[in-house]
Each structure stands twice: as C-alpha cells, then as structure tokens.
Protein backbone atom coordinates (compact mmCIF):
# COMPACT_ATOMS: atom_id res chain seq x y z
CA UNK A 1 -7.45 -12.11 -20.65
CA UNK A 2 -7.25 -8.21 -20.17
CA UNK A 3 -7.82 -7.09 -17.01
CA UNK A 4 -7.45 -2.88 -16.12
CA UNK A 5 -6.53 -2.12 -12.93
CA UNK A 6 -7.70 1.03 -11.26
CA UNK A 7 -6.64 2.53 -8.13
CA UNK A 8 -8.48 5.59 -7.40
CA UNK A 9 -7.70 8.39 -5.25
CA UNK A 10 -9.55 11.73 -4.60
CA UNK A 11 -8.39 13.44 -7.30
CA UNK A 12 -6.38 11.06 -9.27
CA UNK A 13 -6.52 8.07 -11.07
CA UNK A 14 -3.68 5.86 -11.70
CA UNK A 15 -4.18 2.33 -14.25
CA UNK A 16 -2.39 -0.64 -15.60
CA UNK A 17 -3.55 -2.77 -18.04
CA UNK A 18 -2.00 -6.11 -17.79
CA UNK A 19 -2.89 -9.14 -20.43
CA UNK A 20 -3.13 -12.28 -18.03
CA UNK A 21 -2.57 -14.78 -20.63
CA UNK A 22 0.49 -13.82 -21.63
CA UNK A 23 2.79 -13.81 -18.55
CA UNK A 24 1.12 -11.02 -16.55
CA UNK A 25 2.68 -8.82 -19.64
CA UNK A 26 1.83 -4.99 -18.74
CA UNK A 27 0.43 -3.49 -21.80
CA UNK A 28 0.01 0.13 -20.19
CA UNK A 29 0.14 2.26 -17.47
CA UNK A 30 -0.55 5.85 -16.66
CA UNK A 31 -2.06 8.40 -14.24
CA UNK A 32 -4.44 11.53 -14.24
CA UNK A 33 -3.65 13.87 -11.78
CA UNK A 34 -5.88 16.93 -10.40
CA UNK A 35 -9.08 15.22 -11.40
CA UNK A 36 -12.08 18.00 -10.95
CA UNK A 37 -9.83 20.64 -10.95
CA UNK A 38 -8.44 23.10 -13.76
CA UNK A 39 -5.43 21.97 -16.12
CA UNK A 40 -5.40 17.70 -14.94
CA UNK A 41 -3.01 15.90 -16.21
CA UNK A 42 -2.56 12.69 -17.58
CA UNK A 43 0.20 11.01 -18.27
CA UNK A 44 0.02 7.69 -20.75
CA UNK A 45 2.59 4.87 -21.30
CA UNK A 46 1.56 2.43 -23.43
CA UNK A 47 4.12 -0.67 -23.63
CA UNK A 48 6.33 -0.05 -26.89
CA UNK A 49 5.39 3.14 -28.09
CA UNK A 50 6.16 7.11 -26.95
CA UNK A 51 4.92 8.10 -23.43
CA UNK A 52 1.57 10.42 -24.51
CA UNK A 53 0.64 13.67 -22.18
CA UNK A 54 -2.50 15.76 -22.04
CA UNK A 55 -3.63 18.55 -20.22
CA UNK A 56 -6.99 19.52 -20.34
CA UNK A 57 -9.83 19.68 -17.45
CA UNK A 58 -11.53 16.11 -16.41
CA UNK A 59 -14.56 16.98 -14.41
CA UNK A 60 -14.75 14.13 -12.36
CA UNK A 61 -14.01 10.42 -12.01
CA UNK A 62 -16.07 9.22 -14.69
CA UNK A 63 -15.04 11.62 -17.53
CA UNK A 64 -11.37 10.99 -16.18
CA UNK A 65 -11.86 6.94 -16.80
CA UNK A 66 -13.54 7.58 -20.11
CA UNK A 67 -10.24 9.36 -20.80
CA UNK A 68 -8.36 6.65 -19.85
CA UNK A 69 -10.09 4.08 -21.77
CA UNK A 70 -9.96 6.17 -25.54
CA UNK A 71 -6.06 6.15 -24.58
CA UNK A 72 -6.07 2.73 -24.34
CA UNK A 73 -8.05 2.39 -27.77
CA UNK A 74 -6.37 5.00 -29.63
CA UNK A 75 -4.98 3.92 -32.87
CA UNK A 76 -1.76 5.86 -32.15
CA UNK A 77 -0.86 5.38 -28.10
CA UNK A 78 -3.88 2.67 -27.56
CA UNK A 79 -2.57 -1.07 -26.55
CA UNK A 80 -6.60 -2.66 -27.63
CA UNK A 81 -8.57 -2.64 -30.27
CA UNK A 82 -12.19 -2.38 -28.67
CA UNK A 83 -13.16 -2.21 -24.86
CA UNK A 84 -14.35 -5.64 -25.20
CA UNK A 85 -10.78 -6.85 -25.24
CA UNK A 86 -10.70 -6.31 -21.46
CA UNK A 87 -12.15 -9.12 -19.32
CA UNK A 88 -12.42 -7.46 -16.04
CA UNK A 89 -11.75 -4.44 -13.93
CA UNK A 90 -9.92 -4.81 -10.59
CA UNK A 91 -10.27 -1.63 -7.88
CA UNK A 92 -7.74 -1.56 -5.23
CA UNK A 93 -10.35 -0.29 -2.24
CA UNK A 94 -8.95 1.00 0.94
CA UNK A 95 -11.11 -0.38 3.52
CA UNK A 96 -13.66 -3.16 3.80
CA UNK A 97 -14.02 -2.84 7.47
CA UNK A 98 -14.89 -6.36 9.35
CA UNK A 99 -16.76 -7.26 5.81
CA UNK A 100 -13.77 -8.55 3.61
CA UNK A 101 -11.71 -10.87 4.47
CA UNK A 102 -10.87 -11.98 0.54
CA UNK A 103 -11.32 -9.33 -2.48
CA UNK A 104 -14.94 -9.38 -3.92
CA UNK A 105 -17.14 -9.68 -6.91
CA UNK A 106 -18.44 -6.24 -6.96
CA UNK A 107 -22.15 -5.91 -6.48
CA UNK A 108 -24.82 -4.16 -4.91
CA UNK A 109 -24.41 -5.37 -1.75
CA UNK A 110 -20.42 -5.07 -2.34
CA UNK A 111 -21.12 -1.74 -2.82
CA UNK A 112 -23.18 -1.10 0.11
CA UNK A 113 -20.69 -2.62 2.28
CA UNK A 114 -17.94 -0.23 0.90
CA UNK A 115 -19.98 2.75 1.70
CA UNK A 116 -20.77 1.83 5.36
CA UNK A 117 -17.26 2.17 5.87
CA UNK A 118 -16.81 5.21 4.38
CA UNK A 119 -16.65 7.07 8.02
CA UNK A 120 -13.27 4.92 8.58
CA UNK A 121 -11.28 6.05 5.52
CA UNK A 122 -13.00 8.78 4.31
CA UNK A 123 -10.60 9.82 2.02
CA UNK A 124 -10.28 6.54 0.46
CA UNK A 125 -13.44 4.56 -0.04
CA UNK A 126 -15.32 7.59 -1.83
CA UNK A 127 -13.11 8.31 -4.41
CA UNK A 128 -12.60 4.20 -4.74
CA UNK A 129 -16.66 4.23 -5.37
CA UNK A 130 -16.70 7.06 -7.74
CA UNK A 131 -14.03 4.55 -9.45
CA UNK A 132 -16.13 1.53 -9.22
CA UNK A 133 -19.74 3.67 -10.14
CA UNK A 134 -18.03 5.28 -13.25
CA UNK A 135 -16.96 1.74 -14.70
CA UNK A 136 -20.66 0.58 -14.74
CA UNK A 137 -21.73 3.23 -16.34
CA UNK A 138 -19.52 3.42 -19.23
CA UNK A 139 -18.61 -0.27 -19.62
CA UNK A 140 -21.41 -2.41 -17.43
CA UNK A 141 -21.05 -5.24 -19.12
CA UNK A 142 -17.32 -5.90 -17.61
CA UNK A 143 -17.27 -7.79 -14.63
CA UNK A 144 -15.55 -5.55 -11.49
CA UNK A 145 -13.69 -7.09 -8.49
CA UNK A 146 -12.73 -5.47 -5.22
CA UNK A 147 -9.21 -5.86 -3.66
CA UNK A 148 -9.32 -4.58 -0.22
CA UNK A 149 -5.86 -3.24 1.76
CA UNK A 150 -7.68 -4.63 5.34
CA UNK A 151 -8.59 -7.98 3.60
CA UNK A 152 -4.61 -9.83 4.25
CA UNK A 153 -4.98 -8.26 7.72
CA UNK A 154 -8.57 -9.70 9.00
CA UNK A 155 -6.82 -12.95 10.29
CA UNK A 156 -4.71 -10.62 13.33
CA UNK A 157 -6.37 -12.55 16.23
CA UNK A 158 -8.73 -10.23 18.73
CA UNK A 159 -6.21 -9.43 21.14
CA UNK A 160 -3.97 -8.00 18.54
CA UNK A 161 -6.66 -6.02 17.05
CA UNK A 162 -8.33 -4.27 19.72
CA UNK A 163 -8.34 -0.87 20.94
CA UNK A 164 -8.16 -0.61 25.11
CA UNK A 165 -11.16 1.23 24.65
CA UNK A 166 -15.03 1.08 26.29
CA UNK A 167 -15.39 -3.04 24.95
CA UNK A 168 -19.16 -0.73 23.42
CA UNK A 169 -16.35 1.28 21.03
CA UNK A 170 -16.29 -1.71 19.28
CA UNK A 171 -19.43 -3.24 19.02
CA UNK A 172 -20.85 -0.51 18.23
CA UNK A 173 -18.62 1.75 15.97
CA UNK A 174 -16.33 -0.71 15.14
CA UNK A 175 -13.14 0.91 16.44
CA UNK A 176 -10.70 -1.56 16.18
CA UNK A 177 -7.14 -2.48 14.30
CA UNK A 178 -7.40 -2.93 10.37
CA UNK A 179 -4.30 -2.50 8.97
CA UNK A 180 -3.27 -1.44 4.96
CA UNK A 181 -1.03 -2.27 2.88
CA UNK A 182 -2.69 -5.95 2.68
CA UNK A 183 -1.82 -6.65 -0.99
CA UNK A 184 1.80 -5.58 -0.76
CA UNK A 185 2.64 -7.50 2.54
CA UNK A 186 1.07 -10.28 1.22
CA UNK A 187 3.02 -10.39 -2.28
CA UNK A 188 6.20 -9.61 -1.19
CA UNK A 189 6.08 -12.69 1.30
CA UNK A 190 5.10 -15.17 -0.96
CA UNK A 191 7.25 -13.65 -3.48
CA UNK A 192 10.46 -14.29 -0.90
CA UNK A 193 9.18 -17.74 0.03
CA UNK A 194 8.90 -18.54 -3.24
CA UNK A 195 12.35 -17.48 -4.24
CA UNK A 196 13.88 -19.03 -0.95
CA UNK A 197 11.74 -22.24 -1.51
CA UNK A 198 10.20 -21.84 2.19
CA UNK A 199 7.14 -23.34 2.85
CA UNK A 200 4.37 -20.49 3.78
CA UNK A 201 2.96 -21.93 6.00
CA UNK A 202 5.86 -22.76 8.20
CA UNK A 203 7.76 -19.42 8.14
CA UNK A 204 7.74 -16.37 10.49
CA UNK A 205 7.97 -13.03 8.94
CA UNK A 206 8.37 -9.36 9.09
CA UNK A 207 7.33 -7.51 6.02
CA UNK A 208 8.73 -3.25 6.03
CA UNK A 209 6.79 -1.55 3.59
CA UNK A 210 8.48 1.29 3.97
CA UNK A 211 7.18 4.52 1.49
CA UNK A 212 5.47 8.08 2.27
CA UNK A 213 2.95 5.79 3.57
CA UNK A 214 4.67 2.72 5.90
CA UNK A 215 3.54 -0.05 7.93
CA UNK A 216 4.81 -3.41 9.29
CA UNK A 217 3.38 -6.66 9.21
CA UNK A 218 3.94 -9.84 11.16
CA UNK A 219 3.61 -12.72 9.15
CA UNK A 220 3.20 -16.08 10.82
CA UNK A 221 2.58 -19.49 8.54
CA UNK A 222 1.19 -17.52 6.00
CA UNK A 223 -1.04 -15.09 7.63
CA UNK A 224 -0.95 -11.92 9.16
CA UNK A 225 -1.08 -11.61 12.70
CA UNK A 226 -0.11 -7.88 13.75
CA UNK A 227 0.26 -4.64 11.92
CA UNK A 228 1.55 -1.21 12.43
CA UNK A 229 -1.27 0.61 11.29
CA UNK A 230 -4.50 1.05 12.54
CA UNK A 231 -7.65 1.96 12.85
CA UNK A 232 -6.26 4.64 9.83
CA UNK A 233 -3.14 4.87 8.08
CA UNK A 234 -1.85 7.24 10.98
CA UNK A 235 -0.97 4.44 13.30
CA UNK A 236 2.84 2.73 13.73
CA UNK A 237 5.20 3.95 11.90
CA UNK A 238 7.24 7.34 11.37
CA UNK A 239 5.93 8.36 7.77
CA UNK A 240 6.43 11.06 5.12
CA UNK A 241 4.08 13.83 6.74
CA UNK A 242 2.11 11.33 9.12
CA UNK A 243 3.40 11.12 12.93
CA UNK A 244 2.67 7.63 13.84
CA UNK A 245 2.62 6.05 16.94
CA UNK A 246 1.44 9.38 18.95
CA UNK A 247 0.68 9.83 22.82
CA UNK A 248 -2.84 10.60 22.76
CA UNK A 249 -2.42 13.02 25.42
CA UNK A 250 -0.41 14.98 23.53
CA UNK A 251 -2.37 15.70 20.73
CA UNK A 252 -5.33 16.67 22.75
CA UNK A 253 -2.67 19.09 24.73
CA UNK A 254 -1.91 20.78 21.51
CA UNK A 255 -5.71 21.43 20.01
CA UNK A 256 -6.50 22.78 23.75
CA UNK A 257 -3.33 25.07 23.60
CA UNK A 258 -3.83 25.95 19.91
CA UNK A 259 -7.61 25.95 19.65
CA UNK A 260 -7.37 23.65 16.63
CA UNK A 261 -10.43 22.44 15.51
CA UNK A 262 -10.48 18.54 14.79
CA UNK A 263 -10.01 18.80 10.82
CA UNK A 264 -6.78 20.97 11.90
CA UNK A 265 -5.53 18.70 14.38
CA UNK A 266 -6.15 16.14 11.16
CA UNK A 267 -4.22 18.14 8.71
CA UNK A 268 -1.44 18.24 11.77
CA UNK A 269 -1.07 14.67 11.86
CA UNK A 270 -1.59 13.52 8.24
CA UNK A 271 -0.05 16.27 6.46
CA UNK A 272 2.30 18.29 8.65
CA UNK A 273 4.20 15.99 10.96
CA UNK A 274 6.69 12.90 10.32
CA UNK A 275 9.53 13.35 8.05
CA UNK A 276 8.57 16.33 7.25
CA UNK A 277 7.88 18.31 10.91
CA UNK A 278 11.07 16.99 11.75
CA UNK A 279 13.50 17.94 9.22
CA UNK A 280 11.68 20.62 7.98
CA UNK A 281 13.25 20.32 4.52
CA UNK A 282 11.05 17.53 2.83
CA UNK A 283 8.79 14.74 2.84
CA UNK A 284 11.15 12.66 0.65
CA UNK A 285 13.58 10.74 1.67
CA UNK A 286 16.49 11.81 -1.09
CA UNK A 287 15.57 15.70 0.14
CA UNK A 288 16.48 14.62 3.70
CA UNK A 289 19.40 12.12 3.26
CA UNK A 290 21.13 14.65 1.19
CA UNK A 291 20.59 17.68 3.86
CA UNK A 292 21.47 15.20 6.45
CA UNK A 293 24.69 14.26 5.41
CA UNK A 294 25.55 16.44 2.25
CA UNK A 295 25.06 20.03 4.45
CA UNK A 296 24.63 18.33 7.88
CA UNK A 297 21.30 19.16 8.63
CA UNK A 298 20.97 18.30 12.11
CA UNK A 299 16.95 18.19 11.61
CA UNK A 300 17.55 15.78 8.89
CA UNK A 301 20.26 13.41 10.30
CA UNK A 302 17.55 13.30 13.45
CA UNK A 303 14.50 12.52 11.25
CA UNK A 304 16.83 9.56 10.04
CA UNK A 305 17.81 8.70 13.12
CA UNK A 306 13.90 8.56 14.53
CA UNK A 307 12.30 6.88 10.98
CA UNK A 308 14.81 3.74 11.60
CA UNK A 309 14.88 3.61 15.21
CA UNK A 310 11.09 3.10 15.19
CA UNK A 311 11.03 0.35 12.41
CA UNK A 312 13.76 -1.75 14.29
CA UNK A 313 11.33 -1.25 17.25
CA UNK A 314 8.66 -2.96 15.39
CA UNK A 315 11.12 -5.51 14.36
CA UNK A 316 12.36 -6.07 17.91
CA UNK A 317 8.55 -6.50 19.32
CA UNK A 318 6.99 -8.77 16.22
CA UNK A 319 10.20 -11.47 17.09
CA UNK A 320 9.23 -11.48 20.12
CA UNK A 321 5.54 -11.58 19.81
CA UNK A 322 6.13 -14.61 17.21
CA UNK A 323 8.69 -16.02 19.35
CA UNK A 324 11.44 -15.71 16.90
CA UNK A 325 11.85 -14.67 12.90
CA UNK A 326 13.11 -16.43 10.22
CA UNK A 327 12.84 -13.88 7.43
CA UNK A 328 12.76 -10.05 7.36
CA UNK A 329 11.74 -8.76 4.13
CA UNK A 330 12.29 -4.46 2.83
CA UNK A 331 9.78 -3.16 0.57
CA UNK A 332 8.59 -0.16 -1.05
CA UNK A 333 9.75 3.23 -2.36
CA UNK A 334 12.48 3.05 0.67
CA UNK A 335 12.64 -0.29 1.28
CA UNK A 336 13.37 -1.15 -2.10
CA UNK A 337 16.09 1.75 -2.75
CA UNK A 338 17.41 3.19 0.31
CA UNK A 339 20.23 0.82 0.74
CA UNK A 340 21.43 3.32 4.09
CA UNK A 341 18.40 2.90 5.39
CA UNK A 342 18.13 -1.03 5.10
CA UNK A 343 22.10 -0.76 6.94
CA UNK A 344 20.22 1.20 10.06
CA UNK A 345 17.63 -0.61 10.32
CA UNK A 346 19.54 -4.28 10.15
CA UNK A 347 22.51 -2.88 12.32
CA UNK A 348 21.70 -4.61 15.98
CA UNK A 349 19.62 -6.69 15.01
CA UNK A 350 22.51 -9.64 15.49
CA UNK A 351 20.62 -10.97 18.36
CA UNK A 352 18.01 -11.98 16.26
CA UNK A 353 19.98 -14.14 14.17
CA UNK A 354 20.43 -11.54 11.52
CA UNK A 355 23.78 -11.44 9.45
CA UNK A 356 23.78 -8.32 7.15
CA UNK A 357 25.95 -8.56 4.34
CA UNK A 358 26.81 -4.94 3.24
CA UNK A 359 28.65 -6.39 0.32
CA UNK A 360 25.17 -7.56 -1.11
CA UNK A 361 23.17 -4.40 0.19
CA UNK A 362 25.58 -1.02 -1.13
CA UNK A 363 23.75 0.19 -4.22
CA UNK A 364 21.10 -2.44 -4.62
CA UNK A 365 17.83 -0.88 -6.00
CA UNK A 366 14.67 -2.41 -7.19
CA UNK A 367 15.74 -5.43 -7.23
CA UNK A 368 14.94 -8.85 -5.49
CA UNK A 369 18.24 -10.04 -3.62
CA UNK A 370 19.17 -11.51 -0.71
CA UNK A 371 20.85 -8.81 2.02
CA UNK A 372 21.89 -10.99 4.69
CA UNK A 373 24.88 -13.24 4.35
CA UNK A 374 24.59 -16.96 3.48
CA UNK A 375 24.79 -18.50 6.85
CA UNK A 376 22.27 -16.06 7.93
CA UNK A 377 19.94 -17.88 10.62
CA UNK A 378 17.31 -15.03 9.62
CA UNK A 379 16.91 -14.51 5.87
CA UNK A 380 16.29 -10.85 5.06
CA UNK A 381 15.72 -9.82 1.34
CA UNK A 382 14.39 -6.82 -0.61
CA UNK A 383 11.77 -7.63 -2.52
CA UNK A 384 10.13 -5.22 -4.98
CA UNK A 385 6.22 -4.72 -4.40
CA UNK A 386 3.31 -4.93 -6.86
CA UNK A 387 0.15 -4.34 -5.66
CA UNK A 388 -1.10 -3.94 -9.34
CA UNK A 389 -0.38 -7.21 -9.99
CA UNK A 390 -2.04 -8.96 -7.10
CA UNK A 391 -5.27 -6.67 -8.06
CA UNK A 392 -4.67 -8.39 -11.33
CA UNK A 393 -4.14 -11.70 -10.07
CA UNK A 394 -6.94 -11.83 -7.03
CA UNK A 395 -9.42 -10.05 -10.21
CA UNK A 396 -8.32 -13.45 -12.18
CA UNK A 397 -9.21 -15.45 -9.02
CA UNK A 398 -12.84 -13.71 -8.48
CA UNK A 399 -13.94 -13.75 -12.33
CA UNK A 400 -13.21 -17.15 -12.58
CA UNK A 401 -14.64 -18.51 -9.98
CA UNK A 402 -18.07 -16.89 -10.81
CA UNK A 403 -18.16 -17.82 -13.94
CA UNK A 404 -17.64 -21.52 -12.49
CA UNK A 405 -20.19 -21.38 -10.47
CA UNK A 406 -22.63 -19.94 -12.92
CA UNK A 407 -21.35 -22.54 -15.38
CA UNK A 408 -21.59 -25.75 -12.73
C-alpha cells in the first residue's frame, strides 16, 4: 500500500513515499533541483537513516525520476525492496481547467485533457506531463492518478467565477476564475472540523494559505465557493514576488511607458513585484520582518503593513459574501509560523466575532492549535497543510475504486 507522490515543476522534482497501510507512515522524501541543467541536485531523506546528496547532471524529467526511484531501492538510503512494492503514483497537476472537478485515473484521454490546458498554466501542466509521461515509461505497469489544484475550486458558483469580460471570452477561451491551492484548502478544513468536531457541511470558513504563493478560500458547508486567485496564480493576494490584485490599467500604462514586451511585463508581475518590489530586501518573509523591525526598514515595515492589510480584506469581504464566519483557519509557510503576522491579520477583526488569544498565538509554529480564545464566537486555528498527503489519500480513493469496478 505504497503510493509515491510526485509533484513536478519545470526543473525540479520533489517526492514522498508514504506506505498507506500503515498510518499514512512517510517512508521518504526528497527533491532534485536544476533538472536539465548542469550540477542538479538531489537531496534524499529516507525515514530512519542519514539524509543522502548527489550532484551530478539529470537531463530531463525522466532520467531525474529514474534517479529517484534507485534511491528509493538502494540497499543503503532505499526505503523498498523492488519497484513493485509501490501501488500507485499520485501527480499533483496544476490545472484541469473546466475538466476536473475530482482527481483522475490517468489515461489517454486524462492526458489529453491536461494538455489542452496547457495555454492556462503554462508553466505548470508541462512539466506535470513530463512527470506523468516519464512514469509510464519506466514503470507502466503502476497505476497513476491526477490531483488537480482547480478540482476543490470547480463548485464556486458562475457569478463568483466569471471574468466581466466579452460573455465570448469565456465560451470560447475559457477565461474564467479557477483557483489553486485546492488540496491544501481542502485539508486544512476538514482537518479543523475534524479537530473541533464541526459538522462540514454546516460550517462557514475562511482558509489563508499564506506562502510565496497565497490565496484565500471561502468555504461554505463543505465546498468552496470563492477564491483569491484566478484565472493564474497572479490573482488576490500580495505574494512573495507576485503583485496580486492589480489595476489592469496600470500594467498596460507601464509596458506602453517601458516598451515591455508581454513576457517582460510577465516576469514584472510573477517575479519582480510583491514582497519583494516593495521592500526591496527579499522575497522571504524572515528577510523582511527582520529589516522591518530589527534595522527599521521603512520598505519592509510597509510590505508588512500591505501583505496583511490585503488578507484581512479578503477576510472582511468572504464574511460578508457568506453572511457571517464561524471559523478562520492560517496555513502555510506563513500561516503556519509567522505568529506576528497571524496578530495583524486577526487584530480588528472583533466585529466578526473573532477573540484572538495572544497567549495561545506568541511562538506557536507548525503546529495545530486553537488561536482564538475559548468563548470565541468565530473559531480560528492554525492548521499545518499537507498536500502530499491528500495526493496520497485522493490516489488511495481513485485506485480503489477502479479496481472495484473492474472487479464488480
């Protein structure tokens, strides 16, 4: 009950292996970094033995996995005994477009799908094929599954999702709302209804993945209906180098006045702005915090000041859109470890019913607890994401049900 998890990027490849029948125990995990270029790296941690590091040039995707799985054999650092042992291989995939609303038994067709959609993540879905093509052809007897970041987010109702664009935008081209982030907002909610014994389908939610990548959800009876990010990961939120929630005007005022070409004004707003345009020290949120209050960086202390503003904007207009909250939940690299920026973002936010408890909050990293005090009308909890697992888990889900179908 093996199952490897893959979640490929353009060039990089990061695994788990987790063994499904005992507890969702993770056997291994590692990543290869600077895949098709000179000197990758790759970095192995098999459960209960010394971390193992290589450096050597990996072509491409498929001589990078074929790395991946003699680690995983290898009678020193390996975790299996033959590549039988796993039972499945689940692909976190970026976008599945209008197609996926669940993740998917990967086939032809599956396949297909993934590479129509290619135009609306097309940093994403390639390198995610490359992941799924390479698997077939060194191990095609294992079953592969599909776990989409749209698929939680295909049940935000039409008026949420659309664009107030030419209605033709979207017939035709399929410009619409999609969303990411699907797996995380959707384990880290059940995870705190779970631990708060709410039922799911009778709870409001917000959901702050907050990371170098961020996004909201709104969470209502179980499913999502609004997100912060779009049509692409630029949407919503203030990120780590992406702007987020942009006048459009602007940015066609600034490739006019700077003659950038499109792929420029891309770079701009992916790779230049956010966090990083604003503070001009770093990306990361440690870099800033300490220039902002350790040498009071002015730059910094205002990138702080902008990053939480916006989320408690999000917060403020998902209440209201829901007609109340009853649980607010912090997530991610941030979410789960900046305790300051949890404080921020829950300070006036007593309207909504929310009691913080800073007691509960100061120093609290990684770890699920319970932020607000106890007679807190809105719950709000940090809850530590994992995406590989609900890969894992929704891989389970897929296998199974195939094979019970080919059995019945």
């Amino acid at each position: 009950m093996k199952i490897l998890v893959l979640n490929c990027g353009s060039s990089s490849i990061k695994y788990q292996l987790i063994d499904m029948a005992n507890n969702a125990e993770l056997l291994a995990k590692g990543l290869l970094e600077r895949v098709g270029l000179k000197d990758s790296e790759f970095k192995h941690q098999p459960r209960g033995k010394d971390p193992y590091m290589l450096i050597q040039d990996v072509e491409n995707h498929e001589a990078g996995i074929d790395l991946i799985l003699k680690a995983l054999l290898d009678k020193n650092h390996g975790v299996i005994d033959s590549v039988n042992d796993i039972i499945a291989v689940g692909h976190r995939v970026a976008h599945g477009g209008e197609n996926f609303s669940d993740s998917a038994l990967i086939t032809e067709e599956v396949k297909k799908n993934i590479e129509d959609v290619i135009e609306l993540a097309p940093l994403h879905n390639p390198a995610n094929l490359k992941g799924i093509t390479s698997m077939q052809k060194l191990v095609p007897t294992v079953p592969q599954v599909a776990v989409f970041d749209t698929a939680f987010h295909q049940t935000i109702p039409q008026h949420a999702y659309m664009y107030a664009l030419p209605y033709e935008l979207y017939e035709n081209d399929k410009i619409r709302r999609y969303g990411f982030h699907g797996t995380s907002h959707k384990y880290v909610f059940e995870k705190a209804c779970d631990a708060l014994f709410m039922r799911k389908d009778h709870v409001k939610a917000i959901t702050c993945h907050l990371g170098n990548g961020a996004s909201i959800a709104a969470i209502e009876n179980g499913k999502s209906v609004d997100t912060s990010m779009g049509l692409t990961p630029v949407e919503g939120l203030m990120m780590g180098t992406r702007t987020g929630d942009l006048d459009l005007g602007a940015i066609l005022y600034i490739m006019k006045k700077k003659g950038l070409s499109t792929d420029e004004a891309n770079t701009l707003i992916n790779k230049k702005s956010g966090m990083l345009g604003i503070s001009g020290v770093s990306y990361d949120m440690r870099d800033i915090e300490n220039a902002a209050w350790k040498e009071n960086n002015k730059r910094a202390q205002l990138a702080l000041e902008m990053y939480t503003y916006r989320i408690k904007k999000y917060i403020g207009s998902y209440a209201a859109a829901m007609g109340g909250v009853d649980l607010i939940i912090f997530t991610g690299g941030v979410g789960e470890n900046g305790a300051e920026t949890r404080e921020a973002v829950c300070k006036g936010l007593e309207h909504l019913g929310v009691m913080f408890d800073p007691a509960k909050n100061n120093g609290l990293r990684g770890k699920l607890e319970m932020i607000s005090k106890h007679e807190s009308r809105v719950k709000v909890m940090v809850v530590p994401t994992n995406e590989e697992l609900v890969i894992a888990y929704d891989t389970l889900k897929i296998v199974t049900q195939h094979q019970e179908n080919n059995n019945g």
